[in-house]
Protein backbone atom coordinates (compact mmCIF):
# COMPACT_ATOMS: atom_id res chain seq x y z
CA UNK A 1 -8.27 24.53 21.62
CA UNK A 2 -9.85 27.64 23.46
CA UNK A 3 -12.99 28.59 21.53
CA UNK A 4 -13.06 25.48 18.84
CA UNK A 5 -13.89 22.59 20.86
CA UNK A 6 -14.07 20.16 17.59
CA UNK A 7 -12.96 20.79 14.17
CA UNK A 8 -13.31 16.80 12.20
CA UNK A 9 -13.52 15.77 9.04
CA UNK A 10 -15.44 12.44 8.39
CA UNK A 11 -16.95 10.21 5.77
CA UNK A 12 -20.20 8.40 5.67
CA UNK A 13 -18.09 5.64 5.00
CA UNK A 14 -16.18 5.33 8.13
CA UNK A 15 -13.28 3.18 6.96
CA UNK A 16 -12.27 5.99 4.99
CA UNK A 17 -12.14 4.12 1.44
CA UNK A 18 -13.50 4.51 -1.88
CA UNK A 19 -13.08 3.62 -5.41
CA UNK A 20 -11.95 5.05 -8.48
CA UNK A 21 -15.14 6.52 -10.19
CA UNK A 22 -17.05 6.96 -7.12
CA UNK A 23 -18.44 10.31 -5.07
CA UNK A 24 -16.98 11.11 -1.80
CA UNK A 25 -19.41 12.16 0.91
CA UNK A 26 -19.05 13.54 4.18
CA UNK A 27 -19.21 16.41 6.55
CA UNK A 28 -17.23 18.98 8.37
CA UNK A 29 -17.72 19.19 12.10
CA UNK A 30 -17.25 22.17 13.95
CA UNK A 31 -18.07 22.91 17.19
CA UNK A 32 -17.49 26.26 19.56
CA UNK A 33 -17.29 27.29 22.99
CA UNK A 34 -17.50 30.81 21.94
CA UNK A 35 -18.13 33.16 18.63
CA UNK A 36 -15.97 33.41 16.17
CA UNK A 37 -14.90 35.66 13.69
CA UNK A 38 -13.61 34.38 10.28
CA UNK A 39 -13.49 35.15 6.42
CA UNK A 40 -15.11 31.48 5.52
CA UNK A 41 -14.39 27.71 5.75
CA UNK A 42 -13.05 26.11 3.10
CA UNK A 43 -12.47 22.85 1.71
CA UNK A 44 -9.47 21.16 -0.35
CA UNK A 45 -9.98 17.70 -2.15
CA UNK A 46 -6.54 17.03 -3.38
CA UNK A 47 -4.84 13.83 -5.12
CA UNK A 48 -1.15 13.29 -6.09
CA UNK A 49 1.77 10.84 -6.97
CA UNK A 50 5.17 12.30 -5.21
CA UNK A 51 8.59 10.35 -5.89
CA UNK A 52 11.85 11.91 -4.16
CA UNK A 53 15.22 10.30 -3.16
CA UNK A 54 19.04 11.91 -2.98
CA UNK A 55 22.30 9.98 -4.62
CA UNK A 56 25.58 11.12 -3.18
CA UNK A 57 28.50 11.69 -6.10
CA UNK A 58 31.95 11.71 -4.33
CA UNK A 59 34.66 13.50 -5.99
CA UNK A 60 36.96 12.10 -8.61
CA UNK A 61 40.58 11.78 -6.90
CA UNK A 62 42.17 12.53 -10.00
CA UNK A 63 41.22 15.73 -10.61
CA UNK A 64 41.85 16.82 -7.23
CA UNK A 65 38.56 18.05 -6.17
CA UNK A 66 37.56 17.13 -2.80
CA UNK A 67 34.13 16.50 -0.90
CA UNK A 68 31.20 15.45 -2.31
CA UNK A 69 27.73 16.89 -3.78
CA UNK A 70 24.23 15.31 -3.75
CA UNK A 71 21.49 14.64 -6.23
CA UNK A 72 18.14 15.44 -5.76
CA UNK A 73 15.51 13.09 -7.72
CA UNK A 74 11.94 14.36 -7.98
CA UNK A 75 8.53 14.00 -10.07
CA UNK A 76 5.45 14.82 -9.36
CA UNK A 77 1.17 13.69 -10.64
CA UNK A 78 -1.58 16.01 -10.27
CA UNK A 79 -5.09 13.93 -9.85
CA UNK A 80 -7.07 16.64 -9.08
CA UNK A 81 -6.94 19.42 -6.65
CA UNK A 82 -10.44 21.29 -5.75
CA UNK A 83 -11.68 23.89 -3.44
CA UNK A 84 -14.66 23.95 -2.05
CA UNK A 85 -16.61 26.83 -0.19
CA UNK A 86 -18.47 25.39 3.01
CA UNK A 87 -19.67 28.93 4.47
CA UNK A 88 -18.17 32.77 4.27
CA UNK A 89 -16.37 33.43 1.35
CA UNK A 90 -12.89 32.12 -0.50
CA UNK A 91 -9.28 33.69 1.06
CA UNK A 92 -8.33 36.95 -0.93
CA UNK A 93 -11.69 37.65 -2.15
CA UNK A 94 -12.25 40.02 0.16
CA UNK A 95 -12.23 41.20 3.74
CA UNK A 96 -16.27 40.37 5.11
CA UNK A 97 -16.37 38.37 8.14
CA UNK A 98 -18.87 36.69 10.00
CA UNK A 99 -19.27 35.50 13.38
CA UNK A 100 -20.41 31.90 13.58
CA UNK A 101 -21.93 31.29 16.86
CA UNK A 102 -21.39 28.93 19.66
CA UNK A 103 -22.33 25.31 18.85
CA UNK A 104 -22.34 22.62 16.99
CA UNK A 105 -22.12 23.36 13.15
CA UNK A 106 -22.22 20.73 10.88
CA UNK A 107 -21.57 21.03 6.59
CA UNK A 108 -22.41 17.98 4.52
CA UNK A 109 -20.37 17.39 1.28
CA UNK A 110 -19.75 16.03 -1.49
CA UNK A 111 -17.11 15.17 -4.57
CA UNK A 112 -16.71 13.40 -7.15
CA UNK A 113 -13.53 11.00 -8.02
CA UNK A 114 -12.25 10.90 -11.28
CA UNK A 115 -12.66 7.92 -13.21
CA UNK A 116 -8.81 5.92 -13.46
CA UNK A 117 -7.22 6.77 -10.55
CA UNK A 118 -4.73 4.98 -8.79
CA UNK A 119 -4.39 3.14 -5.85
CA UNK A 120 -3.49 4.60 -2.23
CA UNK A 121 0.39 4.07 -1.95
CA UNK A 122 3.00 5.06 0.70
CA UNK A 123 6.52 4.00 -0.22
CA UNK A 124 9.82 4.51 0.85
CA UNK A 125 10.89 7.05 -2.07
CA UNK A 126 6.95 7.93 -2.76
CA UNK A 127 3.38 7.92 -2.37
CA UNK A 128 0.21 8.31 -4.42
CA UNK A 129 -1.95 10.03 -1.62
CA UNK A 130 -5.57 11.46 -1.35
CA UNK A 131 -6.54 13.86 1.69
CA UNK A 132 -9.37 16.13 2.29
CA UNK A 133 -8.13 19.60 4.06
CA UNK A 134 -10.56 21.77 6.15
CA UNK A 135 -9.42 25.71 6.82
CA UNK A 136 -11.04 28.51 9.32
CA UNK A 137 -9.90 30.94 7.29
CA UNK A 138 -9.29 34.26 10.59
CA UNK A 139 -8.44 37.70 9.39
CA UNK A 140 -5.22 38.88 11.64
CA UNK A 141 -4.89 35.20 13.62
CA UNK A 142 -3.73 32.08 12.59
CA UNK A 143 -5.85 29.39 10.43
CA UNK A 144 -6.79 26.53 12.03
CA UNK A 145 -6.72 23.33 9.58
CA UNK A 146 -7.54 20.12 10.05
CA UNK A 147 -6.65 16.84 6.98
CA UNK A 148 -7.76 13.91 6.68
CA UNK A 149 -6.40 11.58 4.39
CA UNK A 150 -8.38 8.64 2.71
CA UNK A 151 -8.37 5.11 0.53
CA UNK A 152 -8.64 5.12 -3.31
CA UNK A 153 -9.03 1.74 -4.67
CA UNK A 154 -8.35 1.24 -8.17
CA UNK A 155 -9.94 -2.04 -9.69
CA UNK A 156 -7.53 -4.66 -10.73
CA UNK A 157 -9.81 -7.49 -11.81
CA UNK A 158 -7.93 -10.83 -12.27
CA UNK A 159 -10.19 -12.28 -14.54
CA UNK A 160 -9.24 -9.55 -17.53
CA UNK A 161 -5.54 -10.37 -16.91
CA UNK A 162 -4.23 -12.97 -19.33
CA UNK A 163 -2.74 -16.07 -18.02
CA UNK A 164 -3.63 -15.45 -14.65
CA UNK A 165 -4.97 -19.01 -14.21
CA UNK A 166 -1.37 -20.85 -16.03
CA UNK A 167 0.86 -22.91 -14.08
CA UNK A 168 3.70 -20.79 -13.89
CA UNK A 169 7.34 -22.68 -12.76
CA UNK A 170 11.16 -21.75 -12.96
CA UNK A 171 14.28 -23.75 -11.65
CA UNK A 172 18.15 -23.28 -11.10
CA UNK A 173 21.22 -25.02 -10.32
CA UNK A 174 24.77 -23.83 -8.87
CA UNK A 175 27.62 -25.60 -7.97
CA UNK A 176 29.91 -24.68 -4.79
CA UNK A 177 33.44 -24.18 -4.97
CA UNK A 178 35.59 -25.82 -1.81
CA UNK A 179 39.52 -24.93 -2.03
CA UNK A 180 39.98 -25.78 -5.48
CA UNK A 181 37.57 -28.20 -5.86
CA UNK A 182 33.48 -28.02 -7.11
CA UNK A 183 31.15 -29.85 -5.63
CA UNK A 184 28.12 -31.51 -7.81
CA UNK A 185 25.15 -29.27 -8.39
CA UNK A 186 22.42 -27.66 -6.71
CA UNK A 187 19.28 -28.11 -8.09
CA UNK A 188 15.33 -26.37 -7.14
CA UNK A 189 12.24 -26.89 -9.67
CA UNK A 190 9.56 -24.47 -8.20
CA UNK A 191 5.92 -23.69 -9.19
CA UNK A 192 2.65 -22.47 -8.22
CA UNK A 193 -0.53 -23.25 -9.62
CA UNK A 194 -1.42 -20.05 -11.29
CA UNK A 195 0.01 -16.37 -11.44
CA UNK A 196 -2.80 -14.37 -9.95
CA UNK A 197 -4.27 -14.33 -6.35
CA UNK A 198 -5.93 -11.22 -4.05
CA UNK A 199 -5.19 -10.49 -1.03
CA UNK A 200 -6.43 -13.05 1.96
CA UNK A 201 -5.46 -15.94 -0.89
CA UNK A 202 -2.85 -18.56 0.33
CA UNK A 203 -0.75 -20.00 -2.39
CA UNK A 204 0.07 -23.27 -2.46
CA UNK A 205 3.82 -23.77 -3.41
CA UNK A 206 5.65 -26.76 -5.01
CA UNK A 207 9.37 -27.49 -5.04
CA UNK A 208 11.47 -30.42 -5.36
CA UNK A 209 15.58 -29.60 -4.14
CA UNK A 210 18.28 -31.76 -4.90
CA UNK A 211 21.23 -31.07 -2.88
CA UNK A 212 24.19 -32.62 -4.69
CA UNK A 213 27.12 -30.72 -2.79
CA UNK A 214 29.17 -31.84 0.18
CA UNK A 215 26.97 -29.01 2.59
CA UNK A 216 24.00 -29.35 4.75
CA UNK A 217 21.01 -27.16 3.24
CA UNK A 218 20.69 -24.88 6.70
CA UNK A 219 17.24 -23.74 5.29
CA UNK A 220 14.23 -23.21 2.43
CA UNK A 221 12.05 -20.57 2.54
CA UNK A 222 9.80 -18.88 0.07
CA UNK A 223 9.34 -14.90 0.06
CA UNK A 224 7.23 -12.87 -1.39
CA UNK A 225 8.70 -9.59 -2.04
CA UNK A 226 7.32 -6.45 -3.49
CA UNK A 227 9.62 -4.31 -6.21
CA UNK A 228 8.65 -0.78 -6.27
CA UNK A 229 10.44 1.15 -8.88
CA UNK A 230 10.06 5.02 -8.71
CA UNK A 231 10.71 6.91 -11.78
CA UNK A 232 12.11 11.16 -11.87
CA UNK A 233 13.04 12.67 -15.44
CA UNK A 234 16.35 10.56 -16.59
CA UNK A 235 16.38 8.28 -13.67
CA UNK A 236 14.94 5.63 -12.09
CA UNK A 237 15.35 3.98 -8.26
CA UNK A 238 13.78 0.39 -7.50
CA UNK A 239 13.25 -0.69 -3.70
CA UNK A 240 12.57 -4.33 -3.10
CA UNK A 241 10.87 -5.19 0.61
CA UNK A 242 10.10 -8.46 1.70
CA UNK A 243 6.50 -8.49 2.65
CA UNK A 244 5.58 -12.60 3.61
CA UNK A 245 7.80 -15.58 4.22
CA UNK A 246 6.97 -19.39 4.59
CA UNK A 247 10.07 -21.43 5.64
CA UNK A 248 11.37 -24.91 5.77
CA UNK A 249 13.71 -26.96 7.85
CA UNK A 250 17.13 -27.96 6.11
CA UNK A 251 18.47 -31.05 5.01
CA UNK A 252 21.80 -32.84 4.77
CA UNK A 253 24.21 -33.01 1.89
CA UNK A 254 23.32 -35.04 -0.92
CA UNK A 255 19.71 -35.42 0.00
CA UNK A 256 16.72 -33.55 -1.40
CA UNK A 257 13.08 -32.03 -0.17
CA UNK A 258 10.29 -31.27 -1.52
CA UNK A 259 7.62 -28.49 -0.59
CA UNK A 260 4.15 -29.91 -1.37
CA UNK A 261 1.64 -27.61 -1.03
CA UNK A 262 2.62 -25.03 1.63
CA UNK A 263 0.56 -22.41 1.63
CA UNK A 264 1.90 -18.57 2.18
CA UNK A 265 -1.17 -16.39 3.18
CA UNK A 266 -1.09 -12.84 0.71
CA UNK A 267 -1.72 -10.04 3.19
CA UNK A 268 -2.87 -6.60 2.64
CA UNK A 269 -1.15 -5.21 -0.23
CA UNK A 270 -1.69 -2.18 -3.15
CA UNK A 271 -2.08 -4.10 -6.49
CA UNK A 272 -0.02 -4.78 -9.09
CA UNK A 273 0.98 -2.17 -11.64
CA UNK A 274 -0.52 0.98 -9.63
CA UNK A 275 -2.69 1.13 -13.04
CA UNK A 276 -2.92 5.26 -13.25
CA UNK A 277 0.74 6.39 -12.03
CA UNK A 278 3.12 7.20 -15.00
CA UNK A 279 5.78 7.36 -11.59
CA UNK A 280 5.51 4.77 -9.20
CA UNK A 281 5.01 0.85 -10.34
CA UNK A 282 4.78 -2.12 -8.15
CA UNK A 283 4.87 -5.61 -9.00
CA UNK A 284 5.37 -8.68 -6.91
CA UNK A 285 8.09 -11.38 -7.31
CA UNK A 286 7.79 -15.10 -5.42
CA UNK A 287 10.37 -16.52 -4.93
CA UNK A 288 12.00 -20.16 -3.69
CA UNK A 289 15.49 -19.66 -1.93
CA UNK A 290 17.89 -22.55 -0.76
CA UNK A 291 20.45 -21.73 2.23
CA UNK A 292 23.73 -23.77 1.82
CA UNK A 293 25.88 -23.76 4.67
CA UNK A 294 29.08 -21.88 4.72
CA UNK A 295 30.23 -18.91 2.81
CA UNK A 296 27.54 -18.88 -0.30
CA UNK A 297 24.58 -16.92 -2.16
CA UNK A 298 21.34 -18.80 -2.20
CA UNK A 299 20.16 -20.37 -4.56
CA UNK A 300 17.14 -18.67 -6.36
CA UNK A 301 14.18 -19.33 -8.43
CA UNK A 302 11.82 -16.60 -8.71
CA UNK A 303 7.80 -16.29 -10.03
CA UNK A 304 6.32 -13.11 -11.11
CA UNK A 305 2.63 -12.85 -10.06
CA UNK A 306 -0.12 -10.51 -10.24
CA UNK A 307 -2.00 -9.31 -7.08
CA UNK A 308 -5.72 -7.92 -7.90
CA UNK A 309 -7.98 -6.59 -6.22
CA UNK A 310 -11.31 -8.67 -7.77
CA UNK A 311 -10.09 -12.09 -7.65
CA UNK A 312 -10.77 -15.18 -10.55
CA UNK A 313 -14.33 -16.32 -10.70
CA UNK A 314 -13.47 -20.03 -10.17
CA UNK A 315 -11.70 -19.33 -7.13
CA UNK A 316 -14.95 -17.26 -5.48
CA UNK A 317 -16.61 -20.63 -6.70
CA UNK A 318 -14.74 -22.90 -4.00
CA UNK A 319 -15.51 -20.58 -0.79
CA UNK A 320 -19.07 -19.71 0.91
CA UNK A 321 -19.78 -16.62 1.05
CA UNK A 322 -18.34 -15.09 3.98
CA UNK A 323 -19.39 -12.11 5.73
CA UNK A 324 -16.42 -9.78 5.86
CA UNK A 325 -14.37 -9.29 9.58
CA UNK A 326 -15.42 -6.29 12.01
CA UNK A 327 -12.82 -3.91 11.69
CA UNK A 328 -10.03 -3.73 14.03
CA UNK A 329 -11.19 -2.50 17.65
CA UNK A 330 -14.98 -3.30 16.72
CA UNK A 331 -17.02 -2.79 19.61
CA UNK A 332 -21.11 -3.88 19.75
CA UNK A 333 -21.40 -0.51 20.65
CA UNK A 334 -19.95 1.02 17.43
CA UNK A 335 -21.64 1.53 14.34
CA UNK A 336 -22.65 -1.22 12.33
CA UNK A 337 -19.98 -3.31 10.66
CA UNK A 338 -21.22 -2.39 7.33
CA UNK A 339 -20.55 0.69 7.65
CA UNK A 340 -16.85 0.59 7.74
CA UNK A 341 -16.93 -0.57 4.03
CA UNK A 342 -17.41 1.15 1.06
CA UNK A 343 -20.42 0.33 -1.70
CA UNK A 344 -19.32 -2.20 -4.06
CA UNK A 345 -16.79 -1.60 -6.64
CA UNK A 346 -17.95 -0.71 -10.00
CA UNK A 347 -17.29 -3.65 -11.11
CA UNK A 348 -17.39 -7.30 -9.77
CA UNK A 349 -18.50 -10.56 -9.87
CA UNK A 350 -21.94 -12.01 -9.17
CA UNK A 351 -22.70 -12.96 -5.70
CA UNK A 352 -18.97 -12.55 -5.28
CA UNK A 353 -18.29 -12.31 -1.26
CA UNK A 354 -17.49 -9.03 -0.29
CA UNK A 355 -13.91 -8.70 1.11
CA UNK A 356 -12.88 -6.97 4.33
CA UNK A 357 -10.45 -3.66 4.33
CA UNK A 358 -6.96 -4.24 5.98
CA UNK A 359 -4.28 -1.81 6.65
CA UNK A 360 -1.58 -2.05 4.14
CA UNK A 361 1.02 -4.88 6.08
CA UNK A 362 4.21 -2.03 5.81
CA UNK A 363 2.31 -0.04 7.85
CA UNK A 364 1.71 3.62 8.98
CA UNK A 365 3.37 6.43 7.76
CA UNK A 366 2.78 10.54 8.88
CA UNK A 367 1.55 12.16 5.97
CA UNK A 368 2.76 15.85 7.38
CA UNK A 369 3.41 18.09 4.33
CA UNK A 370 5.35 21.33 3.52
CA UNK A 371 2.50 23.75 4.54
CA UNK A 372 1.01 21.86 7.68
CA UNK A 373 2.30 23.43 10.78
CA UNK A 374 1.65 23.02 14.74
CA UNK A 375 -1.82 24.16 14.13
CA UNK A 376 -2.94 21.01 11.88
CA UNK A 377 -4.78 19.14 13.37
CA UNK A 378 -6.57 15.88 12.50
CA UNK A 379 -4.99 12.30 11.48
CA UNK A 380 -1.65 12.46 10.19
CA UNK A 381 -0.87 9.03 10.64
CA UNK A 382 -1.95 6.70 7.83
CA UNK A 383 -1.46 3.39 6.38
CA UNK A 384 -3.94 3.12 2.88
CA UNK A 385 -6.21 0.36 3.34
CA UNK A 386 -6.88 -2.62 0.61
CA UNK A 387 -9.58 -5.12 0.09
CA UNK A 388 -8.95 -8.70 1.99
CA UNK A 389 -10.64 -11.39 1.20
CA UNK A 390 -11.89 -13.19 4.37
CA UNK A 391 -11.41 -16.81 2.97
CA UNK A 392 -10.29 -18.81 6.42
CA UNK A 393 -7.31 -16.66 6.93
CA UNK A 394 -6.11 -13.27 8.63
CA UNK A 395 -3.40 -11.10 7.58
CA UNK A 396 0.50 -12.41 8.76
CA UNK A 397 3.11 -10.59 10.17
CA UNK A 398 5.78 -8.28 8.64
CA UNK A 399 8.69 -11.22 8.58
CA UNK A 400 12.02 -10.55 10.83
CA UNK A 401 13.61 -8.71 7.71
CA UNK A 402 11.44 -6.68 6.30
CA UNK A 403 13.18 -5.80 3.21
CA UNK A 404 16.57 -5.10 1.14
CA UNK A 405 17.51 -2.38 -0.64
């Protein structure tokens, strides 16, 4: 880097999360091998929902027009978008410089997050992101720039959600068609005990399957997949990804199973709703599926449920408190645990165990944006991080198929 031997962004929490409501602290590091001349360092706080995806239109044979044109499907959220001077002056406000020494330099800040945001997303076709940007603004050189993006939480507490602690249950039937012939039905009950869970919660599932056909059942499994739906003006485009999977062996023809209390872990995931985006929504959709043997669709009985972020008071009630897990790569050498973790939320429960902060299970995405070049530095890698709930059980695996379209 020639003169600028570190140019960081960090926060005094080090996980890089916050919630809704809250002030973000931190400081700007830089550090030279040399003077340098600049206008002034500035800082950006910015926070916005982005939803883009293409459809292709072919050409209608009949009127003879040939080739094809594409469709571009766009929306946009402003959250807020804030500079901040650290030292100098703004860009365009004039042409003093000064010459910051060699050194260390360090510049606390500060800012405050708007009440109602919402949650950290990255999705396929969008993303509700929040990054702070750094810039050494040089007269007749290049900037430099370094981002970094971070966490907004936005509180989804269970126990305000209606029904949340119902028994919620569905159930199907089919019949197969052989040749000209149908076979007697297939039949699944399925429930779960209630509707709403956090993440680090296993639910327990129930099913009884009667298999009434002439085929072997090659499998049962339960999935839980999460349905994001992005919205531009006069369209919409849903994407449904598989995120957890519990399975079950198969069973002959004309015999039956039952699942009794198998429990699929809920790993690191936004909450429902995205509460605070008029563009993006999420919700979450379990759901039993039978496998018949040949050529055939499954058979399907799906559950809607809510995923929180505060979970029901009578299920904190059945754990000890737990202290929440090092993060990933914790060293006794590194900071203290704690702080990797945020303050509490702004709201909560009493003496409710404080959860741990996982990765989001889809994983990281680069956050590079029309206007950062070759000369950004920083993390541009980033997967938005959501409370876990350290109750016996650590985040699964992405399953084998990740998700449909």
């Amino acid at each position: 880097m020639g003169k600028l031997k570190i140019f960081d962004i960090s926060f005094s929490n080090l996980s890089g999360v916050f919630y809704a409501g809250t002030v973000l602290q931190g400081q700007v590091t830089v550090e030279l091998a040399e003077p340098m001349k600049m206008r002034g360092i500035t800082l950006r706080f910015e926070g916005k929902a982005y939803v883009h995806w293409t459809e292709t239109q072919h050409a209608n044979a009949a009127h003879h027009h040939r080739g094809h044109h594409t469709d571009h499907y766009t929306a946009n959220e402003v959250y807020f978008n804030q500079d901040s001077l650290l030292c100098g002056i703004f860009p365009n406000q004039g042409s003093n410089t000064i010459d910051l020494l060699p050194g260390r330099h360090v510049y606390p800040f500060q800012f405050q997050l708007p009440n109602g945001l919402p949650s950290s997303f990255e999705g396929v076709f969008g993303h509700i992101r929040y990054t702070v940007k750094c810039t050494i603004d040089k007269p007749w050189k290049f900037d430099h720039t370094t981002k970094r993006p971070f966490t907004v939480i936005s509180i989804l507490d269970l126990n305000q959600q209606p029904n949340c602690l119902s028994r919620i249950q569905g159930s199907n039937q089919k019949t197969l068609c052989c040749l000209c012939c149908k076979s007697g039905p297939l039949q699944a009950t399925f429930h779960v005990d209630r509707s709403g869970y956090v993440p680090g919660e296993a639910i327990q599932l129930f099913a009884e399957i009667s298999n009434g056909t002439d085929r072997k059942i090659d499998k049962t499994y339960v999935d839980l997949k999460m349905i994001t739906v992005y919205h531009a003006i006069g369209r919409s485009k849903m994407h449904v990804q598989e995120v957890a999977r519990v399975t079950r062996p198969g069973f002959e023809a004309h015999g039956s199973d039952q699942w009794n209390g198998e429990k699929l872990v809920v790993p690191p995931l936004p909450p429902s709703f995205l509460a605070g985006c008029k563009i993006i929504d999420v919700r979450y959709i379990l759901q039993l599926n039978v496998d018949p043997s040949g050529p055939s669709f499954d058979l399907e009985v799906p559950l809607e449920i809510l995923i929180g972020t505060i979970p029901l008071m009578s299920v904190v009630q059945q754990f000890p408190p737990m202290p929440p897990l090092p993060p990933p790569g914790y060293s006794p050498s590194a900071p203290p645990p704690e702080a990797f973790y945020p303050t509490a939320p702004p709201i909560g429960l009493p003496d409710m165990p404080p959860p741990s902060y996982n990765e989001c299970i889809t994983g990281k995405v680069s956050i590079r944006e029309e206007g950062d070049n070759e000369h950004t530095g920083g993390n541009l890698d980033y997967a938005p991080v959501y409370p876990y709930y350290n109750w016996g059980h650590t985040p699964g695996a992405l399953p084998e198929q990740s998700g449909k379209q």
